[in-house]
Protein backbone atom coordinates (compact mmCIF):
# COMPACT_ATOMS: atom_id res chain seq x y z
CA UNK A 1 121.69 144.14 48.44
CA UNK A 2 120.33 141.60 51.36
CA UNK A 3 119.38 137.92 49.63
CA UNK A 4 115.87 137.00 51.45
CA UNK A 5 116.48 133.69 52.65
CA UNK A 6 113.55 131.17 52.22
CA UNK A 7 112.35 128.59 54.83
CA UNK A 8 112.62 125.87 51.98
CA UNK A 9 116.01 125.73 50.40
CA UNK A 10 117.80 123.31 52.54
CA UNK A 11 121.90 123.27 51.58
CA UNK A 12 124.17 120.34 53.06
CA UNK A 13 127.71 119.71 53.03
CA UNK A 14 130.28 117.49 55.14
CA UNK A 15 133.75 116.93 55.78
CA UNK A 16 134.81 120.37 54.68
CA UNK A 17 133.15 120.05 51.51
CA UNK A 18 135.16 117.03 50.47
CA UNK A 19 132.34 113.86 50.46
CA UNK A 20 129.30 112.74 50.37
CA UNK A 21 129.40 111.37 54.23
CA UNK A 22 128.04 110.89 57.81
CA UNK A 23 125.11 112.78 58.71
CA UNK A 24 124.35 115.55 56.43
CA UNK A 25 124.07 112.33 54.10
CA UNK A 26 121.38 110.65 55.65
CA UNK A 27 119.30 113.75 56.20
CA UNK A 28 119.81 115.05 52.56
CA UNK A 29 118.81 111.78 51.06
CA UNK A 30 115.87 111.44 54.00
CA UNK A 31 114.64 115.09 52.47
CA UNK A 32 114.72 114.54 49.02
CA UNK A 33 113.13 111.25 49.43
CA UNK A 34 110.32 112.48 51.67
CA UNK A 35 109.78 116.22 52.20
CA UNK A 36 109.19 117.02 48.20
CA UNK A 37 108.25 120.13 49.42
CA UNK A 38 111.43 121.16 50.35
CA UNK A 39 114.71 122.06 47.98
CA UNK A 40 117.31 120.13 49.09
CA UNK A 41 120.66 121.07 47.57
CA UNK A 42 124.40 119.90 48.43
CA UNK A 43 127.44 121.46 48.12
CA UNK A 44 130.72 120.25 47.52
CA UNK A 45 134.36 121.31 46.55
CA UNK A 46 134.82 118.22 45.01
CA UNK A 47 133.76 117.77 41.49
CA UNK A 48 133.28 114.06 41.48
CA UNK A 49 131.26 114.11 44.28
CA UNK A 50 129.03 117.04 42.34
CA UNK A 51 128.66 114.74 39.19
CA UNK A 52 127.85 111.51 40.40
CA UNK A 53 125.00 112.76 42.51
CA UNK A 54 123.84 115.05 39.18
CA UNK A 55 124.14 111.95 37.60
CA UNK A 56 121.20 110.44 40.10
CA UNK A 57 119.37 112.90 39.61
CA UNK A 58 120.13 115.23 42.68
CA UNK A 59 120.28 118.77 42.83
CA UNK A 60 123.78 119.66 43.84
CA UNK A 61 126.78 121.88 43.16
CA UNK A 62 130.11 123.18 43.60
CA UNK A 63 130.40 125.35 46.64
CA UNK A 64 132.24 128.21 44.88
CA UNK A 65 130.30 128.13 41.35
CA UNK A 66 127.38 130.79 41.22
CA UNK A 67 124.73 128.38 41.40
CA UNK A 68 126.29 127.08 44.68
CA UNK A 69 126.59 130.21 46.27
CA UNK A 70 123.38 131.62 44.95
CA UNK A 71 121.64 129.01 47.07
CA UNK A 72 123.63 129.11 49.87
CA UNK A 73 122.59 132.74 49.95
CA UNK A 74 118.38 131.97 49.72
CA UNK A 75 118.59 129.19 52.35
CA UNK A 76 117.37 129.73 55.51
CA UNK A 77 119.01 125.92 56.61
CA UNK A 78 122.55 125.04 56.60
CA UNK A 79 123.09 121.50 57.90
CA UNK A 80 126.77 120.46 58.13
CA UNK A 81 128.57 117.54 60.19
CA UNK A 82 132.40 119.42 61.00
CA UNK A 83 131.60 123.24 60.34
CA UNK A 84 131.04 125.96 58.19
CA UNK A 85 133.91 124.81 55.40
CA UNK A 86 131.23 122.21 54.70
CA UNK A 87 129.40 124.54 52.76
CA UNK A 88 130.31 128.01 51.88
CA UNK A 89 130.82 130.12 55.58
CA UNK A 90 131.02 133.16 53.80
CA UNK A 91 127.23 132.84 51.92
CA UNK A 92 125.94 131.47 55.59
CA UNK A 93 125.38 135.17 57.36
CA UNK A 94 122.10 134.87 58.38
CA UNK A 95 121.22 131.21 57.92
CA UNK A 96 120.36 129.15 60.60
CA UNK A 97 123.12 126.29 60.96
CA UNK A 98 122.41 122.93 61.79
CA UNK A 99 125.62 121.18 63.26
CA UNK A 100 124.76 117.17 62.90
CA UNK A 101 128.09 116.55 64.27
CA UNK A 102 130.21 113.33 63.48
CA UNK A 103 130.20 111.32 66.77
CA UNK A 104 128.96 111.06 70.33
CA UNK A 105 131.21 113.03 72.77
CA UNK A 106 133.29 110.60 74.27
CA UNK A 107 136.57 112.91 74.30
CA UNK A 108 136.48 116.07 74.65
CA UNK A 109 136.26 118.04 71.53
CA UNK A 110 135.68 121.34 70.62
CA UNK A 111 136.46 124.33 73.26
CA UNK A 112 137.08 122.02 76.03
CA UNK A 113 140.03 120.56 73.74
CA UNK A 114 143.23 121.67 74.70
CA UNK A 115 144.39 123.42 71.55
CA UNK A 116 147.07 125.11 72.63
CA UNK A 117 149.28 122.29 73.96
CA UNK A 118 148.95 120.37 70.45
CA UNK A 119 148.30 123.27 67.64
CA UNK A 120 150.73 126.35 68.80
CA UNK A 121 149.27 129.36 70.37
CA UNK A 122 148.71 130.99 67.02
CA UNK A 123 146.56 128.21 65.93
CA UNK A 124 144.33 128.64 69.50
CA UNK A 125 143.88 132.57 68.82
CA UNK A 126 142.97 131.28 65.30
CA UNK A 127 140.10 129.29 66.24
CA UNK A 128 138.91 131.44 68.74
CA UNK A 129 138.69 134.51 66.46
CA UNK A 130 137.18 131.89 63.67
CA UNK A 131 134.19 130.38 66.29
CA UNK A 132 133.22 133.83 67.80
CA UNK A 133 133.36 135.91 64.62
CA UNK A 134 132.92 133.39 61.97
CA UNK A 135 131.51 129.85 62.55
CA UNK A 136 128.75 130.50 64.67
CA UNK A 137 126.36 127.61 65.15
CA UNK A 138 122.36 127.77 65.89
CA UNK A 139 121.56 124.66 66.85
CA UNK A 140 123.99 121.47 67.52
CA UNK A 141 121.98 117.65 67.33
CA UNK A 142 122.83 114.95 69.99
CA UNK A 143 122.28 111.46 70.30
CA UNK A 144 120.47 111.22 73.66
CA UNK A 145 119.89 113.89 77.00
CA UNK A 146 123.19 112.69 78.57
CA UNK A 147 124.79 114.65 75.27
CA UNK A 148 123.59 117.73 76.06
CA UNK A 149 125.64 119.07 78.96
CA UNK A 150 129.07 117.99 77.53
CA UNK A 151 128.26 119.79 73.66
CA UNK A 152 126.93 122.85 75.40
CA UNK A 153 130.25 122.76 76.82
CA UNK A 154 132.05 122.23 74.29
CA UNK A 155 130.82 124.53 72.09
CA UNK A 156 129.67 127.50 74.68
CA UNK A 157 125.87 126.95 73.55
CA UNK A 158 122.86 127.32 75.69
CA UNK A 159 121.45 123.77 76.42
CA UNK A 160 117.98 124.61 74.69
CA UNK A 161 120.16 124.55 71.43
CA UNK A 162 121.24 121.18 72.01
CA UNK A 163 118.45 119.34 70.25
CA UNK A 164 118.51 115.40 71.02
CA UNK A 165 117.00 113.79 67.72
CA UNK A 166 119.69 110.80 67.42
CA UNK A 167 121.62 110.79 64.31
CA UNK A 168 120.61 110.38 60.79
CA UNK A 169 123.42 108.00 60.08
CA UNK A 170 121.78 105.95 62.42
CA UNK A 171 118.67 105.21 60.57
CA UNK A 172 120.36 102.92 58.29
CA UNK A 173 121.35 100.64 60.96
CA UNK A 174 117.93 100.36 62.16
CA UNK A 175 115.71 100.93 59.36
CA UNK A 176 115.33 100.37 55.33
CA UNK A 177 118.01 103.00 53.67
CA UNK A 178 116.71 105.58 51.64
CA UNK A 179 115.47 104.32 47.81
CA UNK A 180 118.78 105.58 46.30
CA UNK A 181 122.08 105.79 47.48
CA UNK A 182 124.25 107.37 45.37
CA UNK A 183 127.51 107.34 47.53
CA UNK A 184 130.14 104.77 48.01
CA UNK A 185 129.29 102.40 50.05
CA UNK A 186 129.79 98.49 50.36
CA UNK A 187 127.16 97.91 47.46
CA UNK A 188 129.56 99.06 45.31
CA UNK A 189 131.71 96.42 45.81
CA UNK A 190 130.98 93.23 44.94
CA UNK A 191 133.66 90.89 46.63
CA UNK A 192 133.14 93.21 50.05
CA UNK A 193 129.51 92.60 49.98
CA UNK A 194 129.48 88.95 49.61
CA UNK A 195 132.29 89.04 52.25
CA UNK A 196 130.22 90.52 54.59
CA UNK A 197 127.15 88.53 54.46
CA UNK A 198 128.47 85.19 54.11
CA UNK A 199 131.46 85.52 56.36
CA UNK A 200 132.51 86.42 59.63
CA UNK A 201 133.68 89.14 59.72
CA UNK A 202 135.39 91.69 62.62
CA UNK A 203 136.32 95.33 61.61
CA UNK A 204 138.97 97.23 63.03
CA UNK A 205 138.07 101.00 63.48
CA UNK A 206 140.65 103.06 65.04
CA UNK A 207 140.31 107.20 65.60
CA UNK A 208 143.46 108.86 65.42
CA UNK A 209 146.15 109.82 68.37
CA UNK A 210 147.89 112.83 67.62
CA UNK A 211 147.57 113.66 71.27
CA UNK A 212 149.87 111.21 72.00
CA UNK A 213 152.07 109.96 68.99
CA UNK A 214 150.86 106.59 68.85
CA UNK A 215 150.70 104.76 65.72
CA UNK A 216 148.59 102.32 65.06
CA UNK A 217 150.16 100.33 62.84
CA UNK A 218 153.32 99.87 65.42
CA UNK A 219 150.66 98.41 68.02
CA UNK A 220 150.02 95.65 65.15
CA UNK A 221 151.31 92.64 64.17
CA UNK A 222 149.98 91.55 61.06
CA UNK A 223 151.12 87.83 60.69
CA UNK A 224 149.70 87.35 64.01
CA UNK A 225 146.19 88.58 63.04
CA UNK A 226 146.17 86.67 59.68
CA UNK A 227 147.03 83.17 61.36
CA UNK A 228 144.14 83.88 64.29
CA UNK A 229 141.94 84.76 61.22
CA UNK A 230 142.44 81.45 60.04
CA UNK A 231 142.31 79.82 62.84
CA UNK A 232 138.82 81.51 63.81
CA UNK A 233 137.89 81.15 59.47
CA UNK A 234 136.95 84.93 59.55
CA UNK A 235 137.92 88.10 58.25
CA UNK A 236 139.84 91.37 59.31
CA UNK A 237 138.45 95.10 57.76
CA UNK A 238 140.62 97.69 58.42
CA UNK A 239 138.96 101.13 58.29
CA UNK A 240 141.62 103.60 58.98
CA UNK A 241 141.59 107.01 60.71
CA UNK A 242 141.58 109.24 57.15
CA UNK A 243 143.38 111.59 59.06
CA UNK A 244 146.19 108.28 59.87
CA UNK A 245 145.71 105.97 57.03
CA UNK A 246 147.78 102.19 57.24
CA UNK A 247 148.98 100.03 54.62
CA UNK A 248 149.02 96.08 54.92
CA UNK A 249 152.96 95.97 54.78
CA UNK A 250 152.90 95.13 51.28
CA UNK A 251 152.38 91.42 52.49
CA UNK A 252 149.92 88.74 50.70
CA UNK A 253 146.96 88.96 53.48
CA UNK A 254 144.22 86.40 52.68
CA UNK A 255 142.33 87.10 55.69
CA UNK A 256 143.27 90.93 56.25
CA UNK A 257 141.94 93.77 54.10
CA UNK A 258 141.78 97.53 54.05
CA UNK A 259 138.55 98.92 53.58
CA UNK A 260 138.17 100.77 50.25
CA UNK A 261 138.65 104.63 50.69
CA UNK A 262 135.68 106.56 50.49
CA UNK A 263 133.63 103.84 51.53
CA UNK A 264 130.49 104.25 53.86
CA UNK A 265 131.25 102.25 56.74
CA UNK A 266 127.34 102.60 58.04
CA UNK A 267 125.94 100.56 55.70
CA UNK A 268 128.37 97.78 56.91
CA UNK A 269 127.93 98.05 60.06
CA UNK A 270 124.82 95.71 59.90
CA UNK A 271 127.36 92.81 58.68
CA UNK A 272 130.18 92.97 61.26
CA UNK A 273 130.13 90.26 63.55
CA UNK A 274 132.62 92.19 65.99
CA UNK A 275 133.81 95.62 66.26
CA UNK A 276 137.23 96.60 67.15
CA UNK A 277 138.18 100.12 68.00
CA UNK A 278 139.67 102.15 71.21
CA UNK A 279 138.21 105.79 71.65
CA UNK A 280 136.42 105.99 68.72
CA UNK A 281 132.47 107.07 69.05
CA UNK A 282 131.63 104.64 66.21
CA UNK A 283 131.37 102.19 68.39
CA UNK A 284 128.16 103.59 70.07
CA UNK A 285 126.48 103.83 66.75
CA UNK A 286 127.28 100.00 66.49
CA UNK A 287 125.71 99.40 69.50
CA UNK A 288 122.47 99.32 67.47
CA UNK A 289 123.93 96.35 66.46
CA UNK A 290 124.00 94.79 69.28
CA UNK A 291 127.25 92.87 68.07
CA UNK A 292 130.22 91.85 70.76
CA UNK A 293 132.73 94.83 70.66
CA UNK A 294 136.78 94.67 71.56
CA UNK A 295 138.41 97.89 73.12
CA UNK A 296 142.33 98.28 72.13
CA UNK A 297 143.03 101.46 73.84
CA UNK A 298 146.93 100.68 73.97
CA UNK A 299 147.79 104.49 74.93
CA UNK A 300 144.94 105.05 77.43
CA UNK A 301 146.17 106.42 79.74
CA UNK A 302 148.52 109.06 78.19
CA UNK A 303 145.43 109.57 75.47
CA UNK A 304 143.33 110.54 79.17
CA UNK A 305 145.95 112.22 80.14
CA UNK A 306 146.93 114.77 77.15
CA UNK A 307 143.26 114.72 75.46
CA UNK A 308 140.71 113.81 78.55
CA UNK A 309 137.25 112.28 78.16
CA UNK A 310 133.95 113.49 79.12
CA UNK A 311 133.15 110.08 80.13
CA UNK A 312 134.18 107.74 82.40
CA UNK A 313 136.00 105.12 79.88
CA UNK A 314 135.46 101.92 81.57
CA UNK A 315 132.06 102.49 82.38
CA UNK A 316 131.10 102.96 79.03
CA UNK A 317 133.03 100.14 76.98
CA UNK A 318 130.94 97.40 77.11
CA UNK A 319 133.53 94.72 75.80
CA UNK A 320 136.82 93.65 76.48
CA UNK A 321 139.64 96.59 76.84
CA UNK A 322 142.78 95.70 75.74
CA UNK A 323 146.20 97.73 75.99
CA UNK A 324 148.35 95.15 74.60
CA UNK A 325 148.40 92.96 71.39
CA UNK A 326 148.33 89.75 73.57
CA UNK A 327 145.03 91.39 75.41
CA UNK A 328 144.10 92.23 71.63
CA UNK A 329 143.81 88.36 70.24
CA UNK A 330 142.59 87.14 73.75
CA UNK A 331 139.70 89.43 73.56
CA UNK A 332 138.74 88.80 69.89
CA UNK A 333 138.85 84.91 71.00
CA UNK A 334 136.29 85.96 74.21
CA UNK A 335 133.95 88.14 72.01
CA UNK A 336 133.27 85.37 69.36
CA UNK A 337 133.36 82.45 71.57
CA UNK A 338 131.25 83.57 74.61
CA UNK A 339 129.59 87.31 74.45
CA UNK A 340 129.53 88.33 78.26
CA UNK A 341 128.12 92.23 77.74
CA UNK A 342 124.91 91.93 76.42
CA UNK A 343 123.49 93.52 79.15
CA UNK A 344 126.30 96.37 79.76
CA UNK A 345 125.74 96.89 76.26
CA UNK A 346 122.12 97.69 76.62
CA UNK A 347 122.39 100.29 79.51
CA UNK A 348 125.13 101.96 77.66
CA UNK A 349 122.82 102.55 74.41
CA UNK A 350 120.07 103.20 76.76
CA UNK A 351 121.67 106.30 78.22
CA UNK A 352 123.81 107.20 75.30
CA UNK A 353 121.21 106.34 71.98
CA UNK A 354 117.83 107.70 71.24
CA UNK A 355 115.56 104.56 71.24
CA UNK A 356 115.99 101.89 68.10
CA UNK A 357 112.94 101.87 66.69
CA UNK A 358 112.65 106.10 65.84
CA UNK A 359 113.66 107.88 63.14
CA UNK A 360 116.34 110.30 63.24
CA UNK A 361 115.92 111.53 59.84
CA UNK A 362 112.37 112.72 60.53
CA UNK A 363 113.21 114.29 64.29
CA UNK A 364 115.49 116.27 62.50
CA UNK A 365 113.68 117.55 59.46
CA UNK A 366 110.52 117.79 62.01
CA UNK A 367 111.90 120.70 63.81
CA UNK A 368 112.78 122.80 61.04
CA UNK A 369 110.42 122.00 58.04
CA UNK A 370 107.59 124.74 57.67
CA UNK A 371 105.39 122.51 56.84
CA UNK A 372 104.90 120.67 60.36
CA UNK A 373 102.77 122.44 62.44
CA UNK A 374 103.79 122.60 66.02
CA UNK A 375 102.23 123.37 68.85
């Protein structure tokens, strides 16, 4: 028996089903909050994440229990930010899926990623069997018209699929959050919140480097960071890679902490004085900002080497770029004491960011709700 699929029941899911994240966050809250019309349901493999948003009154469930896969199987909308493990792939035949993607395309990702010099050939024939038989997208969502040629590569679409409505994470940084968020995010902690407003405060954001061994933690040194944070009286957030989590050493750090896991970094985003990261795409939504931002690329060339960028790197860091520690702590000194990139900063969200003042949320749910007429 064929499930008829209705135009209505909207299911979302992230981070292969594991948290309430990025995204398919924004968009799910942004539906139930406005588009009553509409059934918005998420799915998860993790049970906490099910119960607390039950708990707010949400309509969500476990991927794998009946209810979960009964609605899977009547909506005609899948929205997901990594792929089909989001929700359930094998209740998705016939859906239209939504990819809302995690990050502007800075690197090269998807099938221009070299899979087989880092993941074996078996893992290659893998994922090729997987995207052309299994995980099949409709429609992927970019940030701005300059995204469009590089995730139509990536991911073998036809540009008209591409659809450039911004991101729905992004809304938070430039407008009021939705009424109730029922995730973890710097609300929920008290200490972290105060930090953030009444300090200065710089976060460190790395993405991971399996491409090319590096290790974060190695291109650290910790005492070093905690006496320039007193020097400068501010604070040091570390927000790890999940995929290449750090400790602290073990060490008493008054002016360095970690982030707490599972935290939503967008809502702080708005508090950071300075941003510190290398080749991660965050730092374009923090552009939004309009805060001073630090480069540390310390493997860059190897990392352009072995993984390659769709982008020309130095024309599109608009901040200091350091490779070494020293280079580090000089350019956290330059970006608080004199900010020389407004202005680079601005032509880089320009090309790269759908205007401030628009909401992603509603570009998105626009082109799919069957309730907006268009012409």
């Amino acid at each position: 028996m064929v499930v008829p699929r209705t135009d209505t029941v909207w299911v979302f899911g992230a981070d292969g089903g594991q948290r309430f994240v990025d995204n398919s966050k924004y968009l799910y809250l942004y539906a139930n909050a406005h588009r009553g019309h509409l059934r918005a349901v998420w799915l998860s493999r993790n049970d906490d994440t099910v119960r607390r948003l039950q708990e707010m009154g949400y309509e969500a469930y476990r991927t794998d229990s009946l209810w979960g896969m009964w609605l899977n199987l009547r909506s005609q909308y899948a929205f997901v930010t990594h792929g089909m493990p989001d929700v359930n792939r094998w209740c998705s035949g016939g859906a239209t899926t939504v990819v809302l993607w995690h990050g502007v395309a800075l690197k090269r990702i998807g099938w221009d990623y070299d899979y087989s010099e880092f993941r074996g050939v078996l893992a290659k024939g893998k994922t090729i069997i997987k995207q052309n038989l299994i995980d099949r997208f409709d429609y992927v969502t970019v940030t701005s018209d300059a995204m469009i040629e590089p995730f139509s590569s990536a991911f073998r679409m036809d540009p008209n699929r591409i659809l450039v409505t911004g991101y729905p994470r992004n809304d938070v940084l430039t407008e009021s959050p939705a009424e109730s968020d029922p995730g973890p995010n710097v609300e929920d902690d008290d200490d972290l919140r105060r930090r953030c407003v009444d300090e200065t405060v710089l976060l460190y954001a790395p993405t991971k480097h399996w491409e090319t061994d590096g290790n974060v933690v190695d291109q650290l040194e910790l005492a070093e960071l905690e006496r320039q944070m007193t020097e400068i009286d501010a604070h040091l957030l570390f927000k790890p890679h999940p995929a290449e989590p750090f400790d602290l050493d073990g060490a008493e750090r008054h002016r360095l902490s970690l982030v707490p896991e599972g935290t939503d970094i967008y809502p702080l985003l708005k508090h950071v004085d300075v941003l510190i990261t290398d080749y991660s795409s965050i730092y374009f939504d923090y552009l939004l900002v309009d805060n001073p931002i630090v480069f540390y690329p310390f493997d860059l060339d190897e990392y352009r080497s072995h993984r390659g960028f769709y982008l020309d790197y130095e024309s599109v860091t608009p901040g200091p770029i350091a490779t070494t520690f020293d280079g580090l702590l000089q350019g956290i000194e330059e970006a608080l004491d004199h900010d020389e990139f407004a202005e680079e900063r601005r032509a880089v969200r320009e090309t790269y960011l759908r205007p401030p003042n628009t909401g992603r949320c509603e570009a998105v749910c626009d082109l799919f709700d069957p309730a907006v007429e268009r012409g």
